[in-house]
C-alpha atoms as a PDB file:
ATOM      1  CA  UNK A   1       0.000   0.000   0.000  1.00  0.00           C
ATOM      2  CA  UNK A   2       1.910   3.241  -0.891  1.00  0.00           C
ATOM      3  CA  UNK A   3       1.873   6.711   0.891  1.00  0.00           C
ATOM      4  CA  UNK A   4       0.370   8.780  -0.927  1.00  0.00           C
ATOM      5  CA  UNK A   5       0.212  11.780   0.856  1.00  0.00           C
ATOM      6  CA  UNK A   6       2.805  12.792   4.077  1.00  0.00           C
ATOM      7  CA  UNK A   7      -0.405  12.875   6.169  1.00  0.00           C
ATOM      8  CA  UNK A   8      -1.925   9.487   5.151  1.00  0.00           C
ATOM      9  CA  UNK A   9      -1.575   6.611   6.887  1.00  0.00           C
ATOM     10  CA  UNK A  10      -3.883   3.940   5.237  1.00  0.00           C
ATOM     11  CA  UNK A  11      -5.808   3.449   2.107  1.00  0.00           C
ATOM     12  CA  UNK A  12      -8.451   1.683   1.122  1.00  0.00           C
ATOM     13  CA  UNK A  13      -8.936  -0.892  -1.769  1.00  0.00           C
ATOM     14  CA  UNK A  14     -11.143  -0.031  -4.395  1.00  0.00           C
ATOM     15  CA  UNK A  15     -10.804  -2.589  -7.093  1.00  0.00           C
ATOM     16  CA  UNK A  16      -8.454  -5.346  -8.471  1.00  0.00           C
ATOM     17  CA  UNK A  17      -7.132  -4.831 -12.035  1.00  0.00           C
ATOM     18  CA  UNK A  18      -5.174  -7.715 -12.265  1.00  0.00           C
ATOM     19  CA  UNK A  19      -6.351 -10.853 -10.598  1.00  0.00           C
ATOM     20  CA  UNK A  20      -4.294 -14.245  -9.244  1.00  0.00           C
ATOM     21  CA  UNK A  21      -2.507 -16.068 -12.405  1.00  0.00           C
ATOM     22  CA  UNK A  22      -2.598 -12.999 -14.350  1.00  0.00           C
ATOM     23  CA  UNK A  23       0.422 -11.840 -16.054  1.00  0.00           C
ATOM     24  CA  UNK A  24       2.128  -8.244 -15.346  1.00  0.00           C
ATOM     25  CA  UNK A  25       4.088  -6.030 -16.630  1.00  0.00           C
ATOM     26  CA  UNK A  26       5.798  -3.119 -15.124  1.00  0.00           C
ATOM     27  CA  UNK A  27       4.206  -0.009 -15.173  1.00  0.00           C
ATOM     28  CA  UNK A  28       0.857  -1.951 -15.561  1.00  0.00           C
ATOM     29  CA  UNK A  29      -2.169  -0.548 -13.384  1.00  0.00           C
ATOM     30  CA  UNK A  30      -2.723  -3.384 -10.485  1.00  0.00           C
ATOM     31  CA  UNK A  31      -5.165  -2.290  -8.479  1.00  0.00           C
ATOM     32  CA  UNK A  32      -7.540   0.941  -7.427  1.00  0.00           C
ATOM     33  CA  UNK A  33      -6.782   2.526  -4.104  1.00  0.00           C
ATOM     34  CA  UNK A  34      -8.969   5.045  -2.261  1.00  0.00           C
ATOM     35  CA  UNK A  35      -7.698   7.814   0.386  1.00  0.00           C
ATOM     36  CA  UNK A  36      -8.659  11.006   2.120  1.00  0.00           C
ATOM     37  CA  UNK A  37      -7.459  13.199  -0.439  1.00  0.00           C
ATOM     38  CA  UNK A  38      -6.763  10.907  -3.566  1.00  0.00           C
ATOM     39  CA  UNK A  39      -8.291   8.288  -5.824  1.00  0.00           C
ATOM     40  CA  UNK A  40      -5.814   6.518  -8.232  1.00  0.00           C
ATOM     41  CA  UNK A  41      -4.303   3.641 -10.248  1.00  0.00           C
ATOM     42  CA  UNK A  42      -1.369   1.842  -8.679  1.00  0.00           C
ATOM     43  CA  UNK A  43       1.380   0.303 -11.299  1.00  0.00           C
ATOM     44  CA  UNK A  44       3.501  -2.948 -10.950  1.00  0.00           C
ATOM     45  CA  UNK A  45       6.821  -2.484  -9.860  1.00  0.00           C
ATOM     46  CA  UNK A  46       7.806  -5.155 -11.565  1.00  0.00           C
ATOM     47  CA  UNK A  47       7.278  -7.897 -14.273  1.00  0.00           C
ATOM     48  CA  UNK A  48       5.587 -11.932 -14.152  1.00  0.00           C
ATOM     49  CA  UNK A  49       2.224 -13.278 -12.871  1.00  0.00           C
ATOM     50  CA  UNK A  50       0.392 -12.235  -9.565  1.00  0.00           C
ATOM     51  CA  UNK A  51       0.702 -15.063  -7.143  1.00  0.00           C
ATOM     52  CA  UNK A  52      -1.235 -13.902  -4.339  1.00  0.00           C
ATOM     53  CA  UNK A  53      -3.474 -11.058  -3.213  1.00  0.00           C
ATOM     54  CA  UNK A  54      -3.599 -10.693   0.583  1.00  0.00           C
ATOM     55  CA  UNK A  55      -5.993  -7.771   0.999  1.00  0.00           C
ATOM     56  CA  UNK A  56      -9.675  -7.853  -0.408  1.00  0.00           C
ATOM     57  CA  UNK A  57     -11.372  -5.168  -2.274  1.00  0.00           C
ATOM     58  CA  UNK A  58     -13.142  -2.864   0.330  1.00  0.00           C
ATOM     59  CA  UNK A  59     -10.592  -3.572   2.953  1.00  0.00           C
ATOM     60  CA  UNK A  60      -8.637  -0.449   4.699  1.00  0.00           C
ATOM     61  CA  UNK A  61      -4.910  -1.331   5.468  1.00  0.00           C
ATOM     62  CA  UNK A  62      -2.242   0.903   6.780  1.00  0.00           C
ATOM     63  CA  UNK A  63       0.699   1.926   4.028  1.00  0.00           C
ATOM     64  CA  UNK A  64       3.725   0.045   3.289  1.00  0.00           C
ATOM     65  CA  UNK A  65       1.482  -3.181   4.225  1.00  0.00           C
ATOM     66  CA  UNK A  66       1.857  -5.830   1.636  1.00  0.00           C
ATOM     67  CA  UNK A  67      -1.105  -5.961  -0.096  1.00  0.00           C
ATOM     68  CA  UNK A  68       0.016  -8.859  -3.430  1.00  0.00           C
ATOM     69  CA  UNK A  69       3.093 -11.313  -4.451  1.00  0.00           C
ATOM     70  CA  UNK A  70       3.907 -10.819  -7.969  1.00  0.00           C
ATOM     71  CA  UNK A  71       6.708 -13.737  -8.825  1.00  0.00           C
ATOM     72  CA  UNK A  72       7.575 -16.222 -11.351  1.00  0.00           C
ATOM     73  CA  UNK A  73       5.241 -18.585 -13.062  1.00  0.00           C
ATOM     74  CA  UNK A  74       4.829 -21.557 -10.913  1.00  0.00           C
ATOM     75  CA  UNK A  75       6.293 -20.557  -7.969  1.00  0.00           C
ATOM     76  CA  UNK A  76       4.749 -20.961  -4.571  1.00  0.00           C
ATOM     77  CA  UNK A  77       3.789 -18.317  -1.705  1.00  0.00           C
ATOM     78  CA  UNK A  78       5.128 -19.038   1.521  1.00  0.00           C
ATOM     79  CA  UNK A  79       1.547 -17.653   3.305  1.00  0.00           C
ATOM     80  CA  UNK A  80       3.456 -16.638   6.790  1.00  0.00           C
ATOM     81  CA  UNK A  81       6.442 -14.767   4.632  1.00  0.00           C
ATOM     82  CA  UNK A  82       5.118 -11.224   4.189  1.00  0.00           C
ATOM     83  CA  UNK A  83       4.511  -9.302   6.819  1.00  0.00           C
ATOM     84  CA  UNK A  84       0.860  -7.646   5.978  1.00  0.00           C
ATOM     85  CA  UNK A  85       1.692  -4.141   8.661  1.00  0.00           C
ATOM     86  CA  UNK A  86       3.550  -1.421   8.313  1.00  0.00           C
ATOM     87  CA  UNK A  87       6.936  -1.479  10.387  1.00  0.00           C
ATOM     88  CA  UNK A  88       6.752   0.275  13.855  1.00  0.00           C
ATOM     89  CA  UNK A  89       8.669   2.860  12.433  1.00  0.00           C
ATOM     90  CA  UNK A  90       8.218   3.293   8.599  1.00  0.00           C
ATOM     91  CA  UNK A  91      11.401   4.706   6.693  1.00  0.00           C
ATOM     92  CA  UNK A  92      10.736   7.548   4.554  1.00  0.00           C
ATOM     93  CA  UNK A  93       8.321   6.261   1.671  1.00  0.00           C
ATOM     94  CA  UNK A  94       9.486   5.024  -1.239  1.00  0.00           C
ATOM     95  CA  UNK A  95       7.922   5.513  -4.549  1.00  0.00           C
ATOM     96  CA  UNK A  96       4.569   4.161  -4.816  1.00  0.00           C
ATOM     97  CA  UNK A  97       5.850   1.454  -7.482  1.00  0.00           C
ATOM     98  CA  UNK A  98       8.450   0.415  -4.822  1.00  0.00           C
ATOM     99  CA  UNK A  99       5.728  -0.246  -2.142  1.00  0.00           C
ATOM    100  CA  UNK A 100       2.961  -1.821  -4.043  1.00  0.00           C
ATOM    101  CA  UNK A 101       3.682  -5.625  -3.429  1.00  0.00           C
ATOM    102  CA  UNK A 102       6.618  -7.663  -2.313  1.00  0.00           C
ATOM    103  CA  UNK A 103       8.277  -9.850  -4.871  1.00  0.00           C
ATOM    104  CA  UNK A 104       9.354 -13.332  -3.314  1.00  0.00           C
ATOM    105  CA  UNK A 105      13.044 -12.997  -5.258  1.00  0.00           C
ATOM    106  CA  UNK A 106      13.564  -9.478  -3.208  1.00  0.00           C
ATOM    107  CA  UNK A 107      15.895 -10.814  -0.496  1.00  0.00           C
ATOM    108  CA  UNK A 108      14.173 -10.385   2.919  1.00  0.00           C
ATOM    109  CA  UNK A 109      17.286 -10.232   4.489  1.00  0.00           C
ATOM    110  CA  UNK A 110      17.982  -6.737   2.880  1.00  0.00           C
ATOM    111  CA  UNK A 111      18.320  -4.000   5.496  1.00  0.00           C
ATOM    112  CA  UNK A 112      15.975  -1.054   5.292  1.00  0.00           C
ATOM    113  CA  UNK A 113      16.910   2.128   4.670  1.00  0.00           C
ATOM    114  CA  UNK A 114      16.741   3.916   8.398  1.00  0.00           C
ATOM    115  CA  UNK A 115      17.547   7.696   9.294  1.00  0.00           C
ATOM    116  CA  UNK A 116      22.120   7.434   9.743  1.00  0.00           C
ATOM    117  CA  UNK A 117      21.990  11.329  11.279  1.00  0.00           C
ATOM    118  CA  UNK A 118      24.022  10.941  14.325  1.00  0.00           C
ATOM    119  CA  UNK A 119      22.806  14.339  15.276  1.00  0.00           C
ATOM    120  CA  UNK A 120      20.534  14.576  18.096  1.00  0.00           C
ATOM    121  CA  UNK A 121      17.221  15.708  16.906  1.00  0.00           C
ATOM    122  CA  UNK A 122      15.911  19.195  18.091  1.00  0.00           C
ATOM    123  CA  UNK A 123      12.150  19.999  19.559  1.00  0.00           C
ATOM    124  CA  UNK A 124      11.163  21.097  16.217  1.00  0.00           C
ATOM    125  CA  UNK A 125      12.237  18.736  14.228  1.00  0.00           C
ATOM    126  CA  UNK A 126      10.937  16.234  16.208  1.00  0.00           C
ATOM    127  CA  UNK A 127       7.300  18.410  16.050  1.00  0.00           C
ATOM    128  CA  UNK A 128       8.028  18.045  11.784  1.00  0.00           C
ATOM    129  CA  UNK A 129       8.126  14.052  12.360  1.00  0.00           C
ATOM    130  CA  UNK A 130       5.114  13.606  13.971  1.00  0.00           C
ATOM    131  CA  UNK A 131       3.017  16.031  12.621  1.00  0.00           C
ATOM    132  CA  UNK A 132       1.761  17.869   9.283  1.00  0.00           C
ATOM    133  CA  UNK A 133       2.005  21.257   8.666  1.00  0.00           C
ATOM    134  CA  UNK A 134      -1.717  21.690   8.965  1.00  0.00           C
ATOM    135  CA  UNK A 135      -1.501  20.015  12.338  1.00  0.00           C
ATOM    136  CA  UNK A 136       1.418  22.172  13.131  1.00  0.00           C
ATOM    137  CA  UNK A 137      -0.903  25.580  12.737  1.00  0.00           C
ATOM    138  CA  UNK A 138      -3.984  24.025  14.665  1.00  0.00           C
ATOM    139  CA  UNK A 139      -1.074  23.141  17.667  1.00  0.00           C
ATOM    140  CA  UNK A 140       0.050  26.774  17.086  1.00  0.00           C
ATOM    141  CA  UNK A 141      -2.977  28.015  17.236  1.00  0.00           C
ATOM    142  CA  UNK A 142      -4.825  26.437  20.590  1.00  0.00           C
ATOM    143  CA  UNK A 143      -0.926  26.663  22.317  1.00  0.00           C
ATOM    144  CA  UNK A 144      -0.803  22.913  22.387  1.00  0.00           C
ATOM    145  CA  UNK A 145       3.072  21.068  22.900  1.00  0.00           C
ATOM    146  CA  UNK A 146       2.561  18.653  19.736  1.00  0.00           C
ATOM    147  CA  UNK A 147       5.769  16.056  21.433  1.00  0.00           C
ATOM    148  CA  UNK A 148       3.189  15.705  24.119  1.00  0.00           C
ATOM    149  CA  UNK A 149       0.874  13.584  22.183  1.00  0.00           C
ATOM    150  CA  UNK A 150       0.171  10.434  21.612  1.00  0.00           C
ATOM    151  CA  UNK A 151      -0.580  10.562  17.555  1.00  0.00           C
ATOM    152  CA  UNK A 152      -2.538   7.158  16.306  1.00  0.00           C
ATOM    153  CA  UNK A 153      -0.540   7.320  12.901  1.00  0.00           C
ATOM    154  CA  UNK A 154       2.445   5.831  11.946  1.00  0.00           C
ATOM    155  CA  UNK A 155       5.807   5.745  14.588  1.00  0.00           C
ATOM    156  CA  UNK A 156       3.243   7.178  16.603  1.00  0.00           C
ATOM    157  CA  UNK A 157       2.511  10.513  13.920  1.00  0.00           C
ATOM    158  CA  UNK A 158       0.047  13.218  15.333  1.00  0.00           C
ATOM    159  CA  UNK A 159      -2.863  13.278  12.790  1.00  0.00           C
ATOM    160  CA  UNK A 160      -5.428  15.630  12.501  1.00  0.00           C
ATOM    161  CA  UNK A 161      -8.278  13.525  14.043  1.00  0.00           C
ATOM    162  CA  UNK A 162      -5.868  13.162  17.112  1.00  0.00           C
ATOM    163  CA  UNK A 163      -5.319  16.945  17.778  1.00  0.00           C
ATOM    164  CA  UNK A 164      -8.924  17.687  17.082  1.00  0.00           C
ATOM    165  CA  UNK A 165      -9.609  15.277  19.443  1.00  0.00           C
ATOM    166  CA  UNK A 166      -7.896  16.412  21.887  1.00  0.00           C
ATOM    167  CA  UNK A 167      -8.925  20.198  21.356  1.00  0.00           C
ATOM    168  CA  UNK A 168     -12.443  18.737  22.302  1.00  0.00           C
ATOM    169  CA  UNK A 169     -11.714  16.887  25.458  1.00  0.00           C
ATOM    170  CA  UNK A 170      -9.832  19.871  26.779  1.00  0.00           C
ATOM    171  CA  UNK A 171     -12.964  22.344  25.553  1.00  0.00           C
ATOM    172  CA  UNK A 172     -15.566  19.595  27.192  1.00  0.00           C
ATOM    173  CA  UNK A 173     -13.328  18.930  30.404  1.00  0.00           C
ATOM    174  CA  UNK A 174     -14.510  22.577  32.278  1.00  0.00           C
ATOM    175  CA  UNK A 175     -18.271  21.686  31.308  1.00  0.00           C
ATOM    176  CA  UNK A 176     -18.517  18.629  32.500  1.00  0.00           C
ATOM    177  CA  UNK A 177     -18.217  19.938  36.027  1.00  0.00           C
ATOM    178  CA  UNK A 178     -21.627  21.718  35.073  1.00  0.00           C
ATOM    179  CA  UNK A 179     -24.693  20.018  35.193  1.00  0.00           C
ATOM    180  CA  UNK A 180     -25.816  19.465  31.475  1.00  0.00           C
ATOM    181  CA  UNK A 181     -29.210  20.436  30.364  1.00  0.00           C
ATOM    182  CA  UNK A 182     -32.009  17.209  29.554  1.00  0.00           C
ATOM    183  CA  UNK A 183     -31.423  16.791  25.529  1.00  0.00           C
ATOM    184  CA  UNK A 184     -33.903  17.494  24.155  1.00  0.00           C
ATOM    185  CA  UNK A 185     -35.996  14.570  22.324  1.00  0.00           C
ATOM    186  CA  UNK A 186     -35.522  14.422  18.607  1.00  0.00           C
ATOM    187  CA  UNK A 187     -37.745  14.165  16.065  1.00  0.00           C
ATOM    188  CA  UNK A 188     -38.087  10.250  14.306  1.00  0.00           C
ATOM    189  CA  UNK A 189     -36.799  11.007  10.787  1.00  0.00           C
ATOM    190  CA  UNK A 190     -39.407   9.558   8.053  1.00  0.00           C
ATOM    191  CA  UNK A 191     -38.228   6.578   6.497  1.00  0.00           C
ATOM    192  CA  UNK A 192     -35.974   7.030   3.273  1.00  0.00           C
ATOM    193  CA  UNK A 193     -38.304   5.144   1.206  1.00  0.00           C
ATOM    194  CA  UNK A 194     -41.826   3.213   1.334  1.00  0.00           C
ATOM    195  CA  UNK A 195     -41.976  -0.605   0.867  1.00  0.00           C
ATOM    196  CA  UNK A 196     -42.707  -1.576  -2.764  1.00  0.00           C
ATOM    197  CA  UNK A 197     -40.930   1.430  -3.964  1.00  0.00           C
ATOM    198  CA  UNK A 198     -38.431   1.513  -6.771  1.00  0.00           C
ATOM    199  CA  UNK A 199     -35.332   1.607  -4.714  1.00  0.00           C
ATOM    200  CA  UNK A 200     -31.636  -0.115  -4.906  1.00  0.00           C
ATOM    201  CA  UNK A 201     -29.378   0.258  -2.663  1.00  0.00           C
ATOM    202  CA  UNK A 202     -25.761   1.408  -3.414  1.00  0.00           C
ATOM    203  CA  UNK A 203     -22.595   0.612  -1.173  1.00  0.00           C
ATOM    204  CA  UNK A 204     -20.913   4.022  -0.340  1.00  0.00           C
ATOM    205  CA  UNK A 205     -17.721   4.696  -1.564  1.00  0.00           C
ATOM    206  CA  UNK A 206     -14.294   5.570   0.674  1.00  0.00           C
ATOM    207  CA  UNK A 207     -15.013   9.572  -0.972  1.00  0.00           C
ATOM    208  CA  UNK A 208     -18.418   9.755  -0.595  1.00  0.00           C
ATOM    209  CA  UNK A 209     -17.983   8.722   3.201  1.00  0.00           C
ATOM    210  CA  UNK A 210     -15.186  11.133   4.265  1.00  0.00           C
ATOM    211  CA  UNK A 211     -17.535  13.612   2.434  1.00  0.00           C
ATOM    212  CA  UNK A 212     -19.983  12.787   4.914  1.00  0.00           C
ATOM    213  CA  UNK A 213     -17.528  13.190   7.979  1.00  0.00           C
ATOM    214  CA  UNK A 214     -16.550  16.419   6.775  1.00  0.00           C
ATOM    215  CA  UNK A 215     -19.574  18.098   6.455  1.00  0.00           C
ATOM    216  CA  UNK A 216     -20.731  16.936   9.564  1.00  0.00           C
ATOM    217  CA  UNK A 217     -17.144  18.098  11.165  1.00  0.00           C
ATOM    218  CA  UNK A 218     -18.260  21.358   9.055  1.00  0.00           C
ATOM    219  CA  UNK A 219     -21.671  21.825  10.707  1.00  0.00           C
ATOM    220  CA  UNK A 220     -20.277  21.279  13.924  1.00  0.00           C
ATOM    221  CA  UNK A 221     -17.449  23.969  14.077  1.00  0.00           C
ATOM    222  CA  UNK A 222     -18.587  26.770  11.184  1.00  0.00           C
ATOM    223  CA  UNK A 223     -21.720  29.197  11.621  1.00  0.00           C
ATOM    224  CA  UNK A 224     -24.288  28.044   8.537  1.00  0.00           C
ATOM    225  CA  UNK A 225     -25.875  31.390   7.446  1.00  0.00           C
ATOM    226  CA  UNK A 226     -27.136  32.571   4.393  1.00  0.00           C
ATOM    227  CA  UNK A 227     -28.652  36.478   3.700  1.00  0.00           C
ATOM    228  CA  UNK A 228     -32.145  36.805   1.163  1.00  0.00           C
ATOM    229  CA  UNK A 229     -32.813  39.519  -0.161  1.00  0.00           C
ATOM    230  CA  UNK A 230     -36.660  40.684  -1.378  1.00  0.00           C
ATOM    231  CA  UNK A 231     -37.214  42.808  -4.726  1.00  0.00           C
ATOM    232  CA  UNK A 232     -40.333  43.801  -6.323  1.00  0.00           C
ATOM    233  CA  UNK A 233     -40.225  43.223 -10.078  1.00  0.00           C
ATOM    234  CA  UNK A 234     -43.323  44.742 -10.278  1.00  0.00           C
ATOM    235  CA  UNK A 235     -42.454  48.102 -12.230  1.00  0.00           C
ATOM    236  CA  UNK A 236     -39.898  46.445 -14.252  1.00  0.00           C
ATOM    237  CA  UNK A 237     -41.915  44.124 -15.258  1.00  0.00           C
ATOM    238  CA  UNK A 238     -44.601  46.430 -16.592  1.00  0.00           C
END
């Protein structure tokens, strides 16, 4: 699963282009992934016939997992071989070619490439690894210490979801000393469609859902207005 993004840290997959016993070649489109912010066509890094897919379409797996074996004809996949999750801490990513399967003549053995700067890292560039720069400018923003966090991304990354998260427990924390007001009862919503009605239903997508989350995210911290204006025509018109 590449990285296609410095802020993403899964992806989801859409379809399979190439199925087991098919023949590849490099460059070919594989397979379909889905992410936050992109939708797109991932190529073969390689040559010869796809001996195994380990993740099904729909699934959600974090990047750098091993998601296919592409090998030889004939050759066997040793099931317990690959890995299917990303290291603990994930080198800088490769191109997404380079991460899209494992090959079974790669040798395992291979070291990975890992950070050699014997310098000692400073406060801010330790901020840089485990954040975004749009995370960065929320932190700077509410005056929150970014090293302090526990991030749920990769090598323990602050994402966006964590520091919003946190910005909300920290608001909430004062008002839960308050007693809270008895919500009041909502409305049953009418049913989306009456029985015997012409009506299929359609799986949504990986977009379509984070489209969802973000309009509800929208709603809940943005002011919805709108102005109208009234004009009589009525002269003009005659």
């Amino acid at each position: 699963m590449p990285q296609m993004g410095e802020s993403i840290a899964e992806g989801t997959i859409v379809r399979w282009i190439k199925k087991v016993g098919d023949n590849v070649d490099k460059d070919e489109p594989l397979f379909e992934i889905s992410t936050d912010k992109v939708d797109a066509e991932i190529p073969a890094p390689g040559a010869g016939v796809v001996l195994d897919i380990m993740v099904k379409e729909g699934e959600t797996v974090p990047v750098n997992s091993v998601v296919a074996v592409i090998g030889e004809k004939g050759a066997k996949v040793a099931k317990g071989a690959a890995a299917p999750a990303a290291p603990a801490q994930a080198p800088s990513a490769p191109a997404p070619e380079a991460q899209a399967v494992q090959e079974p003549k790669a040798d395992a053995a291979a070291p990975r490439p890992t950070d050699t700067s014997a310098a000692p890292a400073t406060l801010d560039d330790t901020r840089r690894q485990k954040s975004s720069p749009v995370v960065r400018k929320i932190a700077k923003e509410h005056g929150i210490d970014i090293t302090e966090l526990n991030g749920s991304g990769i090598a323990g990354r602050v994402t966006k979801r964590d520091i919003e998260a946190f910005i909300e427990e920290r608001t909430a924390a004062p008002a839960a000393a308050a007693p809270a007001p008895a919500p009041a009862a909502r409305p049953t919503p009418p049913p989306a469609f009456q029985p015997g009605e012409n009506v299929r239903i359609e799986k949504m997508g990986v977009i379509r859902k984070k489209i969802a989350e973000h309009m509800v995210t929208s709603i809940q911290t943005s002011p919805h207005v709108y102005s109208a204006y009234e004009v009589d025509f009525g002269r003009i018109d005659e």
